[in-house]
C-alpha atoms as a PDB file:
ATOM      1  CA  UNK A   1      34.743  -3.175 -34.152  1.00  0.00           C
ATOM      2  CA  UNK A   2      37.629  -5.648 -34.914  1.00  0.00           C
ATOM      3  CA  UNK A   3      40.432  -5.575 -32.800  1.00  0.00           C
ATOM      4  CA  UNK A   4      44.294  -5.158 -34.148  1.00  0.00           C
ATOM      5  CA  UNK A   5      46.431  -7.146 -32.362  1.00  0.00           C
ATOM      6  CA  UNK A   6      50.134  -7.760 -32.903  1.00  0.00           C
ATOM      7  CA  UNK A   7      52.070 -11.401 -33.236  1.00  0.00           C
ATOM      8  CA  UNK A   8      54.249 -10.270 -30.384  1.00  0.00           C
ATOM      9  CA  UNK A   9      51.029  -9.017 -28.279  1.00  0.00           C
ATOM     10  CA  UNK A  10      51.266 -10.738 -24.781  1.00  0.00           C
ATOM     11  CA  UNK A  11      47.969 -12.124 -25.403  1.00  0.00           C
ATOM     12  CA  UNK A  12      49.274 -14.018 -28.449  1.00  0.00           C
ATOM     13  CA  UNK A  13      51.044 -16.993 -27.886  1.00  0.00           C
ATOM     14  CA  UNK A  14      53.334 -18.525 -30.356  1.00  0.00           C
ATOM     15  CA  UNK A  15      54.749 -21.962 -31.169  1.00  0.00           C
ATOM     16  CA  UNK A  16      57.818 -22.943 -33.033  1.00  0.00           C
ATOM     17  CA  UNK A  17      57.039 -25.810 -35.546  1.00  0.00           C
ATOM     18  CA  UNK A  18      57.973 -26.730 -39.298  1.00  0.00           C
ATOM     19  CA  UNK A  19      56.345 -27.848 -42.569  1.00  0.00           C
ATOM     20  CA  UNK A  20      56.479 -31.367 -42.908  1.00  0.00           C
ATOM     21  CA  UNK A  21      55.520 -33.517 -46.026  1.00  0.00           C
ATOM     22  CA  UNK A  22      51.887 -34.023 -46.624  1.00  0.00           C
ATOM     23  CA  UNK A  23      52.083 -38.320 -46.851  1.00  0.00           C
ATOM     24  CA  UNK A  24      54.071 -39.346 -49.470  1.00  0.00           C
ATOM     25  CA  UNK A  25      53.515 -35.931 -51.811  1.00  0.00           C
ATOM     26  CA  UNK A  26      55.949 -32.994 -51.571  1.00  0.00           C
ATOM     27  CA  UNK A  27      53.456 -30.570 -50.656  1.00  0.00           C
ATOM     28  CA  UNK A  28      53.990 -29.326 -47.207  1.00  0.00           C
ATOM     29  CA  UNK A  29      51.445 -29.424 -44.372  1.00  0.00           C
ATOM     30  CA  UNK A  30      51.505 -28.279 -40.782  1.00  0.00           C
ATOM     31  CA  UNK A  31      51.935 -30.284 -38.013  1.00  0.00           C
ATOM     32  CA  UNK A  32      50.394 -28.312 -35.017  1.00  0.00           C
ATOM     33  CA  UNK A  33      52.534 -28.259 -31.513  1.00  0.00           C
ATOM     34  CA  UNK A  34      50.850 -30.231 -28.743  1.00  0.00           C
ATOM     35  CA  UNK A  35      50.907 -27.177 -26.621  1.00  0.00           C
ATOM     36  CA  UNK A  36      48.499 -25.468 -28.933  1.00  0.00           C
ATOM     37  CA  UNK A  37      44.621 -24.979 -28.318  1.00  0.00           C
ATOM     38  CA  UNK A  38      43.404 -26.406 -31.172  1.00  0.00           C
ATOM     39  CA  UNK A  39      40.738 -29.230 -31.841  1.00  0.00           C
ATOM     40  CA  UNK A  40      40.008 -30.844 -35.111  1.00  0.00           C
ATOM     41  CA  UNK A  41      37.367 -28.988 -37.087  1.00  0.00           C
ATOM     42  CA  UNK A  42      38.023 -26.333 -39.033  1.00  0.00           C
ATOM     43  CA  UNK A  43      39.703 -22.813 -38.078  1.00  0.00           C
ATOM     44  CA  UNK A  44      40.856 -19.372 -39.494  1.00  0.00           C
ATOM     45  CA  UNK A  45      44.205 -19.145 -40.703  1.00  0.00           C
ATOM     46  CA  UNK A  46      45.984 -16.035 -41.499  1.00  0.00           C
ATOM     47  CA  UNK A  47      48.361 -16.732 -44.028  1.00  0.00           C
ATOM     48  CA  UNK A  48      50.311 -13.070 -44.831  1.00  0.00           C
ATOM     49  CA  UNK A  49      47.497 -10.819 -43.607  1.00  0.00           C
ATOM     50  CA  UNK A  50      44.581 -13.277 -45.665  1.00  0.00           C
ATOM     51  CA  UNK A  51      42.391 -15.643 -43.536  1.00  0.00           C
ATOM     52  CA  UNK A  52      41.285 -18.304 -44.717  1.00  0.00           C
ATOM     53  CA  UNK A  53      39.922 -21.724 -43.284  1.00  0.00           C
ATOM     54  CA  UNK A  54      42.088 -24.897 -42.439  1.00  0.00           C
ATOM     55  CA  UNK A  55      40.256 -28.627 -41.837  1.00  0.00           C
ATOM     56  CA  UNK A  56      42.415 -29.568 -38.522  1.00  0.00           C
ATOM     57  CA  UNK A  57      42.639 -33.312 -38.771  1.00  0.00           C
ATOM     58  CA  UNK A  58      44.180 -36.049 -36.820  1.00  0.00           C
ATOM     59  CA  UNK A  59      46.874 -38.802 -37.852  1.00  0.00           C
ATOM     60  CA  UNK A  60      49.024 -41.186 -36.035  1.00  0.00           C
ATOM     61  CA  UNK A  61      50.894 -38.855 -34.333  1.00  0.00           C
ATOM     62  CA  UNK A  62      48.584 -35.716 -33.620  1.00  0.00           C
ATOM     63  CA  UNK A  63      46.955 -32.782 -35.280  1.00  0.00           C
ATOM     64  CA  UNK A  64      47.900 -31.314 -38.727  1.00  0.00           C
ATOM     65  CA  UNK A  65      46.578 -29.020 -41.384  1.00  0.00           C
ATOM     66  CA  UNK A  66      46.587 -30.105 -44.945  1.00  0.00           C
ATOM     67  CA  UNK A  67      45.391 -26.969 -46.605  1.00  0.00           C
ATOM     68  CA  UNK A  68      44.220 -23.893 -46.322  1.00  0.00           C
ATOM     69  CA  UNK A  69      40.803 -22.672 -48.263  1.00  0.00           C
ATOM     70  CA  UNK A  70      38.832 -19.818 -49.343  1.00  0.00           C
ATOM     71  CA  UNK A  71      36.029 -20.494 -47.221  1.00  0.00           C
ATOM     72  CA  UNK A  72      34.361 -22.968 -44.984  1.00  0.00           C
ATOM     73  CA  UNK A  73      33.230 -25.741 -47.862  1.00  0.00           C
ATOM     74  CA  UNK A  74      35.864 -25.608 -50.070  1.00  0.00           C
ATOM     75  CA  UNK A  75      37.959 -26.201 -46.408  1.00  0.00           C
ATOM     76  CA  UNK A  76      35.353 -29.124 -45.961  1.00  0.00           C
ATOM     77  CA  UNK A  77      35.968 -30.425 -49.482  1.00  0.00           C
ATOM     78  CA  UNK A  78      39.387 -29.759 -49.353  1.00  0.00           C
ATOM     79  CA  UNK A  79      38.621 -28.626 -53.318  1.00  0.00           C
ATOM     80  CA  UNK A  80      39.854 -25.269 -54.691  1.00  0.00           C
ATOM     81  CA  UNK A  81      43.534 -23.656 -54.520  1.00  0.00           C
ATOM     82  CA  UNK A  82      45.524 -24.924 -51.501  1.00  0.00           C
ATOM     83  CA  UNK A  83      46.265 -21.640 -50.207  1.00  0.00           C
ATOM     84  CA  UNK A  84      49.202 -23.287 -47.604  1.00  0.00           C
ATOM     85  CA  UNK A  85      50.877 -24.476 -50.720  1.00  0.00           C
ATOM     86  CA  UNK A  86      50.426 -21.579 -52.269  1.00  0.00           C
ATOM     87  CA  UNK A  87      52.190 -19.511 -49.169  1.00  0.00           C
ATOM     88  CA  UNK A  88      54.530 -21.793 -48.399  1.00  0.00           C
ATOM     89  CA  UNK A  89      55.981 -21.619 -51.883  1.00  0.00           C
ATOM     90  CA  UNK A  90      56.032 -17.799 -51.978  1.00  0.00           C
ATOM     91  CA  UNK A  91      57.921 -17.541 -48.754  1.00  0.00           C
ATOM     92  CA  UNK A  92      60.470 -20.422 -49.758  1.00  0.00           C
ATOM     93  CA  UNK A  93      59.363 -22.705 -47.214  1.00  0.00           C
ATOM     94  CA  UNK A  94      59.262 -26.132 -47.822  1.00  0.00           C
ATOM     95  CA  UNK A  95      59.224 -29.551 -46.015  1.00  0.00           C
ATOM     96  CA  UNK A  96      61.009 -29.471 -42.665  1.00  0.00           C
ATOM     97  CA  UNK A  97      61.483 -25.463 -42.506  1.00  0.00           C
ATOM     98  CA  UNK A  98      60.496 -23.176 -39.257  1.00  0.00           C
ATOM     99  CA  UNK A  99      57.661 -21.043 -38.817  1.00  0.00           C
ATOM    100  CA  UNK A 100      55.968 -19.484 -36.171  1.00  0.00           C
ATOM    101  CA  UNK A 101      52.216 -20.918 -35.297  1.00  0.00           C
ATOM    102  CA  UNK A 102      50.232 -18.154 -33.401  1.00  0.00           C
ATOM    103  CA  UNK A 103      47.472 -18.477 -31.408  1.00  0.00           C
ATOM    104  CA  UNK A 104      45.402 -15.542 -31.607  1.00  0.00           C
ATOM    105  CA  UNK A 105      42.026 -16.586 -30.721  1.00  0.00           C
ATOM    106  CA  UNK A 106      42.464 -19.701 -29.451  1.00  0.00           C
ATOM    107  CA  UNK A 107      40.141 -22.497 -30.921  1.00  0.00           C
ATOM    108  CA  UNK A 108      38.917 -19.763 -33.936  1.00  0.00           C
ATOM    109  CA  UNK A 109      41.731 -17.909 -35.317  1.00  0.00           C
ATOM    110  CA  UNK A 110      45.520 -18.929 -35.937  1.00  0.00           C
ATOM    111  CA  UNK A 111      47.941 -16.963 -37.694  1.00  0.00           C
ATOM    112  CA  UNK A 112      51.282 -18.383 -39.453  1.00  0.00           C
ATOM    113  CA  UNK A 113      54.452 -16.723 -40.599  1.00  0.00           C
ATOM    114  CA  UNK A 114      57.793 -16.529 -41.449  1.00  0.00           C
ATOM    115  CA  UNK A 115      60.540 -16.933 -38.168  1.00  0.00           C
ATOM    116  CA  UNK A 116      61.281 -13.358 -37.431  1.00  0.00           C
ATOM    117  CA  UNK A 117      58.832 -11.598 -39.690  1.00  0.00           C
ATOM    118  CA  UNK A 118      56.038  -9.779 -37.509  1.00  0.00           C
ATOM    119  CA  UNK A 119      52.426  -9.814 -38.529  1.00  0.00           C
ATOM    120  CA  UNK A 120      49.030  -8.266 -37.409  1.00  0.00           C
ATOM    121  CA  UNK A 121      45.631  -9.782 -36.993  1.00  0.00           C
ATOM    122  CA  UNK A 122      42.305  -8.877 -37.120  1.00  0.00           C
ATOM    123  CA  UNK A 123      40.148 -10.150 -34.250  1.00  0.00           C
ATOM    124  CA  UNK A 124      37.037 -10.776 -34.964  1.00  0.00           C
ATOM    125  CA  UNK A 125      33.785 -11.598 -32.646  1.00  0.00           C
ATOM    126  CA  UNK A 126      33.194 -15.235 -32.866  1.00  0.00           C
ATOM    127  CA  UNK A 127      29.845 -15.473 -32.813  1.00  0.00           C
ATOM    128  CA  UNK A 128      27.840 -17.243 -30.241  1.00  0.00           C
ATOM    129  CA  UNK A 129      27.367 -20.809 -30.503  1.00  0.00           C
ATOM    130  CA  UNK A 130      23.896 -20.893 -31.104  1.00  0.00           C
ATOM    131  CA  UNK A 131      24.268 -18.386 -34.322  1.00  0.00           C
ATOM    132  CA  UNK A 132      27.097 -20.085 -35.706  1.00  0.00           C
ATOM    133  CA  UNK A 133      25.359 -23.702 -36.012  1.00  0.00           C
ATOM    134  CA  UNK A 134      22.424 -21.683 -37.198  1.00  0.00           C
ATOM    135  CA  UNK A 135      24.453 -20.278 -40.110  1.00  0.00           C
ATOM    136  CA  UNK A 136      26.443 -23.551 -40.403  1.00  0.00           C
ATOM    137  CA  UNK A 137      23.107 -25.511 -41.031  1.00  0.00           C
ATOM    138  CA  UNK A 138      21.983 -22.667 -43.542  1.00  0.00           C
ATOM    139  CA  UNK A 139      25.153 -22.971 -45.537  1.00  0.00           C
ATOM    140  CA  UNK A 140      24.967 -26.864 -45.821  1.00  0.00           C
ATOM    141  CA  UNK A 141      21.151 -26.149 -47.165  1.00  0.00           C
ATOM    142  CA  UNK A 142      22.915 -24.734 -49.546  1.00  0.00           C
ATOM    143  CA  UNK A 143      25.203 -26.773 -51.231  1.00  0.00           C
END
């Protein structure tokens, strides 16, 4: 059963960051704190109690999320609504605002919220390796 756990659980840690401009758009993107475990690839993102999956890339000066998507190939496409955007403009946070990054399960699921504001995950069992690049191979057969 998936475990409820708290932002300001002791086994959550949190990072301080802001939005930044995504290139030369106004669209905000993420720029992830060093300090964070997180690899490029893509992870779940829990954007006001949704998750949804992020593409972690790298640029010039470290690791940033562009987007947020319904699910993992629209994440890998980057093609659907960008569901960052789409929070970042309901809470009224733009370019070079605060929020809080946390790290709930680090390397699989990341939460992100308003300064202040609380929030509560669901953890879920990641599965093993083995049966995750067994359903990642099945879902690119797919497409």
């Amino acid at each position: 059963m998936p475990e409820r756990v708290p932002s300001d659980h002791p086994s959550v840690a949190t990072y301080r960051t802001s939005l930044e401009r995504s290139g030369g758009t106004r669209r905000p993107c993420l720029r992830l704190p060093a300090a964070a475990a997180v690899d490029e690839g893509i992870v779940r993102l829990v954007l006001d109690g949704d998750a949804f999956y992020a593409p972690v890339t790298r640029d010039t000066t470290g690791l940033v999320v562009r987007g947020a998507y319904d699910n993992r190939r629209m994440a890998r496409e980057r093609e659907g609504t960008n569901r960052l955007v789409e929070w970042a403009d309901s809470v009224g946070r733009d370019p070079g605002d605060a929020v809080e990054f946390d790290e709930v399960d680090p390397g699989a699921l990341y939460g992100l919220r308003v300064p202040g504001a609380r929030a509560v995950y669901t953890a879920i069992e990641t599965p093993r390796d083995s049966l995750s690049a067994i359903a990642e191979r099945l879902e690119r057969d797919d497409e």
